[in-house]
C-alpha atoms as a PDB file:
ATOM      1  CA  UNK A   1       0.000   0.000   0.000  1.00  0.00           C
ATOM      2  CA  UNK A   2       1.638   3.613  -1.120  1.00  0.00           C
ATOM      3  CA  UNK A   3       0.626   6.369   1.260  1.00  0.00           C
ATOM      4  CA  UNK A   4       2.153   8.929  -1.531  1.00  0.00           C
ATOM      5  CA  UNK A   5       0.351  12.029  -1.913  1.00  0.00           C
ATOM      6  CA  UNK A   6      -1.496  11.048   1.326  1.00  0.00           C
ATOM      7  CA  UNK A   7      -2.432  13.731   3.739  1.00  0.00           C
ATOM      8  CA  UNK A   8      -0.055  13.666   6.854  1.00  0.00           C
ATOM      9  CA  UNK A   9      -1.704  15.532   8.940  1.00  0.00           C
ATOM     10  CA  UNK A  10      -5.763  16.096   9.643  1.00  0.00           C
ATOM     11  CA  UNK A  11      -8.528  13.662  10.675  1.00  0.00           C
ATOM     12  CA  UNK A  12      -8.584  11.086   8.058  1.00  0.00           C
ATOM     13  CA  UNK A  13      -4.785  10.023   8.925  1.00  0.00           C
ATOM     14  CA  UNK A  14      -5.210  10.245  12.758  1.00  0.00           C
ATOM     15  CA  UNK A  15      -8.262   7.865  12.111  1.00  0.00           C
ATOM     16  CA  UNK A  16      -5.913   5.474  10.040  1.00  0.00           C
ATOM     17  CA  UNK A  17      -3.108   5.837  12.811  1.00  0.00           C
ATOM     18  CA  UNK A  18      -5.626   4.879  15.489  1.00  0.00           C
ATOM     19  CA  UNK A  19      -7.887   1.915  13.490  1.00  0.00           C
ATOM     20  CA  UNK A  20      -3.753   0.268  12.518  1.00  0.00           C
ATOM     21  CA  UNK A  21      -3.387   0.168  16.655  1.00  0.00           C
ATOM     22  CA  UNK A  22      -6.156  -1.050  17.850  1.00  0.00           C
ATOM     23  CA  UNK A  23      -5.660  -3.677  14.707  1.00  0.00           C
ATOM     24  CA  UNK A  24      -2.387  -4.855  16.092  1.00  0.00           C
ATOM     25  CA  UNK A  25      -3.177  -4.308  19.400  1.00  0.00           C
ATOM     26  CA  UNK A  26      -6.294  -6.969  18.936  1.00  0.00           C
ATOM     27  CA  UNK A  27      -3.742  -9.666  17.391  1.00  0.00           C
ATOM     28  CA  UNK A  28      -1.534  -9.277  19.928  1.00  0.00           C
ATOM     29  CA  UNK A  29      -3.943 -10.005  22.229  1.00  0.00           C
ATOM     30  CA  UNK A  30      -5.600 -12.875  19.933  1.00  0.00           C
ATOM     31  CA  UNK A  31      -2.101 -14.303  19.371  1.00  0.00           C
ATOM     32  CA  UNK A  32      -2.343 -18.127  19.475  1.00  0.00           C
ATOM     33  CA  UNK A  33       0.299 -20.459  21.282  1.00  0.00           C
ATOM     34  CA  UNK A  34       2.425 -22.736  19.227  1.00  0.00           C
ATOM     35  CA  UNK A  35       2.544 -25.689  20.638  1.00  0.00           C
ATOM     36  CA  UNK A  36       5.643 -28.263  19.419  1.00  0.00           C
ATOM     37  CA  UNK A  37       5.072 -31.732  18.708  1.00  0.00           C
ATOM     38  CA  UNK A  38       6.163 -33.958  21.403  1.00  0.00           C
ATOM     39  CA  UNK A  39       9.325 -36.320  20.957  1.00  0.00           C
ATOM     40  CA  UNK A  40       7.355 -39.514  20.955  1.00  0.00           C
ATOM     41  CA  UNK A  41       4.585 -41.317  20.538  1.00  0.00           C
ATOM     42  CA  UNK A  42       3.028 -42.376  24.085  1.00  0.00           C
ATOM     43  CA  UNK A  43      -0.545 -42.806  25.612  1.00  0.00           C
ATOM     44  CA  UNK A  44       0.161 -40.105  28.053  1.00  0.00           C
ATOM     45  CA  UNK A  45      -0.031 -37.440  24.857  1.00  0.00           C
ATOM     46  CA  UNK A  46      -3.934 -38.622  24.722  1.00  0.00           C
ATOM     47  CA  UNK A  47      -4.620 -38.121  28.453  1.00  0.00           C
ATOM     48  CA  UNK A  48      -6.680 -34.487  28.088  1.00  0.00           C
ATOM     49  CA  UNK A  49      -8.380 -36.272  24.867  1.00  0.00           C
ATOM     50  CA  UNK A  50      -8.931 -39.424  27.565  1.00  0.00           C
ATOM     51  CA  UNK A  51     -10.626 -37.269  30.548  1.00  0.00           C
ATOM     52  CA  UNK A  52     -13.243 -35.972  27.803  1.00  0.00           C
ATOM     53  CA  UNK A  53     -13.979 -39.232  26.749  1.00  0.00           C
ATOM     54  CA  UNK A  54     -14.351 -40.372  30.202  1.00  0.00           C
ATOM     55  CA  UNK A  55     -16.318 -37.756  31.017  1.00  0.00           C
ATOM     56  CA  UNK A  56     -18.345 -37.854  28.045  1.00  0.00           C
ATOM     57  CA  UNK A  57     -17.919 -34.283  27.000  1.00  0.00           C
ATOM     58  CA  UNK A  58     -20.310 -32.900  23.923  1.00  0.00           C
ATOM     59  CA  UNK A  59     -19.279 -29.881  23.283  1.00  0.00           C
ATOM     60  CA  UNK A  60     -15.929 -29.061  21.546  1.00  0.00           C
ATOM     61  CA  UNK A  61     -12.761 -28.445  23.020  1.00  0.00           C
ATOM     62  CA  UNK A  62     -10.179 -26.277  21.870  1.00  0.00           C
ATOM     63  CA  UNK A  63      -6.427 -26.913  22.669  1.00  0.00           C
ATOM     64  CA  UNK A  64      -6.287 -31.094  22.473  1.00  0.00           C
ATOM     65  CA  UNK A  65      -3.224 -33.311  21.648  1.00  0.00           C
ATOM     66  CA  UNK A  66      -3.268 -36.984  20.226  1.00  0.00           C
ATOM     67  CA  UNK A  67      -1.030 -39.403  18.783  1.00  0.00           C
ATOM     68  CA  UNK A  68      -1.810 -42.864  17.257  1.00  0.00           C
ATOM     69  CA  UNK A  69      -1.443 -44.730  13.994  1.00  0.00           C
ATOM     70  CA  UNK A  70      -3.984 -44.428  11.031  1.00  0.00           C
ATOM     71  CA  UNK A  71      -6.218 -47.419  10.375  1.00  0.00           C
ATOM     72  CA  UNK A  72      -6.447 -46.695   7.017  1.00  0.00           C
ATOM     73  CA  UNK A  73      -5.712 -44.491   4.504  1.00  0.00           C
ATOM     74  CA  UNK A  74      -7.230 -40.806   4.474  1.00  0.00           C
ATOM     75  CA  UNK A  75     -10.060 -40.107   2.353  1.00  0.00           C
ATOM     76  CA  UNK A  76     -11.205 -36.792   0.809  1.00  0.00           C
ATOM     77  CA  UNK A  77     -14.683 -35.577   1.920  1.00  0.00           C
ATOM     78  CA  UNK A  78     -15.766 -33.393  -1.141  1.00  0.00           C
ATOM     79  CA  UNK A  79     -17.388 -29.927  -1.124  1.00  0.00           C
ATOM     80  CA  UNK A  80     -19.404 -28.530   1.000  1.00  0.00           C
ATOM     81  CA  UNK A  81     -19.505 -25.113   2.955  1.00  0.00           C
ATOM     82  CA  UNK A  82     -16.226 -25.518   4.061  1.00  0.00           C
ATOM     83  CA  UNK A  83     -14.772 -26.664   1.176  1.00  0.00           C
ATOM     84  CA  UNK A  84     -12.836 -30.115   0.696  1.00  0.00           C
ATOM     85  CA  UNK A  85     -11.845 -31.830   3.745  1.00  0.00           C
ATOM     86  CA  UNK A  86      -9.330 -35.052   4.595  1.00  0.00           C
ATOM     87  CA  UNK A  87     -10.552 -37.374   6.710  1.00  0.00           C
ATOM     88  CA  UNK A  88      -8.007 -39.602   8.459  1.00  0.00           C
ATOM     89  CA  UNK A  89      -8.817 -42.864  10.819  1.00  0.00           C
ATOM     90  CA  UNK A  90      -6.203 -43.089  14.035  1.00  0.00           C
ATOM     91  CA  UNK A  91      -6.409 -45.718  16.591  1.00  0.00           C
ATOM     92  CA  UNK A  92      -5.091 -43.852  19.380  1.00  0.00           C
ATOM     93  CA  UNK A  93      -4.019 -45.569  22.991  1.00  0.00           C
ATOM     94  CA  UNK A  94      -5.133 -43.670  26.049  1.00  0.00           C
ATOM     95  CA  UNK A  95      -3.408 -43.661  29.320  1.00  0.00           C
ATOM     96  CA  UNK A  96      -5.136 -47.078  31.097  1.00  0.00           C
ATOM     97  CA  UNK A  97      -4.571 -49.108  28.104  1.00  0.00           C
ATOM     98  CA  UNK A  98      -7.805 -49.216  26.432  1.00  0.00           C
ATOM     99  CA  UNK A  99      -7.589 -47.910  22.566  1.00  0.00           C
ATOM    100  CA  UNK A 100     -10.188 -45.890  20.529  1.00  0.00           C
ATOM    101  CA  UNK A 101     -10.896 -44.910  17.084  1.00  0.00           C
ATOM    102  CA  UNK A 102     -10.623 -41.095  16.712  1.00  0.00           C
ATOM    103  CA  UNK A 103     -11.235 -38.711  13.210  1.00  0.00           C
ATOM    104  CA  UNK A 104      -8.771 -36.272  12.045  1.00  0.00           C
ATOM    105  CA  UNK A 105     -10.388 -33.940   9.956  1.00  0.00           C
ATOM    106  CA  UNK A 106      -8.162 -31.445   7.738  1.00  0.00           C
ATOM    107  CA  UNK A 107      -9.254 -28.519   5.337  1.00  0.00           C
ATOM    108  CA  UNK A 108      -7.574 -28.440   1.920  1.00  0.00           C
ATOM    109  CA  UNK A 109      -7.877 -24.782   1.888  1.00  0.00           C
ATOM    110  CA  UNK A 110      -6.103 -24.052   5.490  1.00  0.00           C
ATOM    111  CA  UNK A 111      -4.307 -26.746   5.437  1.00  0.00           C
ATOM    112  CA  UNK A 112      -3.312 -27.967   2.081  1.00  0.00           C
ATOM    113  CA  UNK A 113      -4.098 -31.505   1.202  1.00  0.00           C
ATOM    114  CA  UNK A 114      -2.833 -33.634   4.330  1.00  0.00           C
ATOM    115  CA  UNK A 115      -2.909 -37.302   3.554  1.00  0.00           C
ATOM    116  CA  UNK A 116      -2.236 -40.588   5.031  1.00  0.00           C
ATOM    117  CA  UNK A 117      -1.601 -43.937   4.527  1.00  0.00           C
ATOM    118  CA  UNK A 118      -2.322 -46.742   6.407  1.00  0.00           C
ATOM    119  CA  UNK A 119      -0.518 -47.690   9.670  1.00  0.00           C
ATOM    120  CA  UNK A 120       1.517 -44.281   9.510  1.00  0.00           C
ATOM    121  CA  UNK A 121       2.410 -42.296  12.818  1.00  0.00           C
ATOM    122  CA  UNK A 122       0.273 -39.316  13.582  1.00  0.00           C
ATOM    123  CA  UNK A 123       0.248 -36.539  15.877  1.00  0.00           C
ATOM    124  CA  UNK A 124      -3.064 -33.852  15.410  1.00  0.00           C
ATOM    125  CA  UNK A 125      -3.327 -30.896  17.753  1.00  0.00           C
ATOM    126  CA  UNK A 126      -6.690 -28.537  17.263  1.00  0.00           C
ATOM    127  CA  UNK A 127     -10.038 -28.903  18.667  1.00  0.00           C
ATOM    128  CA  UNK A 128     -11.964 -32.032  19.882  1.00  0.00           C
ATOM    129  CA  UNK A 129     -15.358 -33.003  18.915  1.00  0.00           C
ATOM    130  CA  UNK A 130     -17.754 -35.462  19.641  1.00  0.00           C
ATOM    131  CA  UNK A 131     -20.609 -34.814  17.954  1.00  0.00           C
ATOM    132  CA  UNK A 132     -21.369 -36.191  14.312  1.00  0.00           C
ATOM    133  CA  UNK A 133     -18.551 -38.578  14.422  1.00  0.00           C
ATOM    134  CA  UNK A 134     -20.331 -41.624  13.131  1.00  0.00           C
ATOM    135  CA  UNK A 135     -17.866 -44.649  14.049  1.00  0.00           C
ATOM    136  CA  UNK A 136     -15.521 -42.906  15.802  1.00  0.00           C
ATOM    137  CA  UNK A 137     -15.408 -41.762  19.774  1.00  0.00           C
ATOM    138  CA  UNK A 138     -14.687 -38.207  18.646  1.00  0.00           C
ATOM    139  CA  UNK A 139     -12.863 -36.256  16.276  1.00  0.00           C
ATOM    140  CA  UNK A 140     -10.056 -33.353  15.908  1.00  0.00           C
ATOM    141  CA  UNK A 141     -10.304 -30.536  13.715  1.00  0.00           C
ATOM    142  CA  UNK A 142      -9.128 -27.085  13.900  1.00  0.00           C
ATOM    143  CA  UNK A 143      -5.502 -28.547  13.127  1.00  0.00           C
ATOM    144  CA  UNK A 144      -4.608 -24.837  11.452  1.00  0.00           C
ATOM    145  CA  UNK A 145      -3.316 -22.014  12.616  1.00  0.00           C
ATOM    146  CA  UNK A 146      -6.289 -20.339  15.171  1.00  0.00           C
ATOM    147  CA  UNK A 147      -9.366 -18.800  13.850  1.00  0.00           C
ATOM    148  CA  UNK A 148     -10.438 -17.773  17.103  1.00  0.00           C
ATOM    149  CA  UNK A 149      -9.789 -16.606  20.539  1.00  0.00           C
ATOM    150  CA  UNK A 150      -8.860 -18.783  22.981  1.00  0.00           C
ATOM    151  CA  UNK A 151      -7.696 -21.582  20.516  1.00  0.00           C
ATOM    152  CA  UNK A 152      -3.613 -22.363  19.977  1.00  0.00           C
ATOM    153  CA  UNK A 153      -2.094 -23.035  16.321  1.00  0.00           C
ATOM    154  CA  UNK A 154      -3.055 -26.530  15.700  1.00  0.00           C
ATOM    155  CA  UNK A 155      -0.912 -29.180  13.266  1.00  0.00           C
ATOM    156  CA  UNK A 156      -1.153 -32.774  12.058  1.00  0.00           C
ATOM    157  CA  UNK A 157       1.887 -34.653  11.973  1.00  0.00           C
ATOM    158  CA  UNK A 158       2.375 -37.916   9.120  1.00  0.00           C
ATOM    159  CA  UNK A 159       5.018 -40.234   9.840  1.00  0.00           C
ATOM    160  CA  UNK A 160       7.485 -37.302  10.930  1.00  0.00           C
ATOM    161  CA  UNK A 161       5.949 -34.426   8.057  1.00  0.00           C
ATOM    162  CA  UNK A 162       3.998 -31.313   9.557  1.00  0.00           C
ATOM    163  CA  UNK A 163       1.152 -29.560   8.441  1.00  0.00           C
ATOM    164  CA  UNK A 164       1.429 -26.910   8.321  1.00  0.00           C
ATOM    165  CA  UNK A 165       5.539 -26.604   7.387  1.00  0.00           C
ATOM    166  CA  UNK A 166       6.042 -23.622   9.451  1.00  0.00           C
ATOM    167  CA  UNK A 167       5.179 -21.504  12.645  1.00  0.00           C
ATOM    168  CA  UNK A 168       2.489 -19.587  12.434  1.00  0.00           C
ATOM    169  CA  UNK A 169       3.542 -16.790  14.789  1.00  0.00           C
END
């Protein structure tokens, strides 16, 4: 944007000066956590995603971790409001040994195309859900950098790749 032959002085730029702080101000204060992957693969990554099983939580939770191994390979859920959208089938382990069968759900327009074969390592970090999940205990979207307050920069790792590449703050 070229502020040449713009007015320096006067209302109109004292507005712009004002509406570009409270701008940055507001993202400063909405600035999401970026959360790193942890080192390895253990049932003590799914405890938080455990206790809302076990407590048979509905409503979505922002700011949840898992790890497991897909059951199968991803498939693409075409269209819709949102878009296309990944679907990918873990079996993840929770902490007292008992497994279940969770949905990692990725947007191909925040998050590029993620994909997965079968039996590869993954690590999702976004928001839970457990409504609409059909066969699965619950689901984790929201693996994209935050699109609201209170959420963290979520990710999906495949067998070691991360998506997205980089940090989003």
């Amino acid at each position: 944007m070229s502020l040449e032959g713009y007015k320096t002085d006067g209302p109109r730029h004292w507005l712009l000066i004002a509406a570009i702080a409270v701008a940055c101000a507001g993202s400063r204060a909405w600035a999401a956590n970026d959360v790193p992957v942890p080192a390895s693969r253990t049932p003590d990554v799914n405890q938080k995603l455990a206790q809302l099983l076990r407590a048979r939580q509905r409503n979505p939770v922002d700011n949840v971790m898992l790890c497991g191994t897909s059951t199968g390979p991803s498939q693409t859920e075409s269209g819709g409001e949102h878009g296309d959208h990944q679907i990918i089938p873990v079996r993840v382990q929770l902490p007292d040994g008992s497994t279940r069968s969770i949905e990692v759900v990725t947007d191909d327009d925040l998050d590029g195309k993620v994909t997965a074969p079968a039996n590869a390592a993954i690590f999702a970090y976004g928001q839970a859900f457990f409504t609409s999940t059909g066969r699965y205990a619950a689901g984790m979207h929201e693996v994209h950098r935050s699109t609201h307050s209170g959420a963290d920069n979520g990710w999906v790792v495949v067998n070691g790749t991360k998506y997205p590449a980089v940090s989003c703050n």
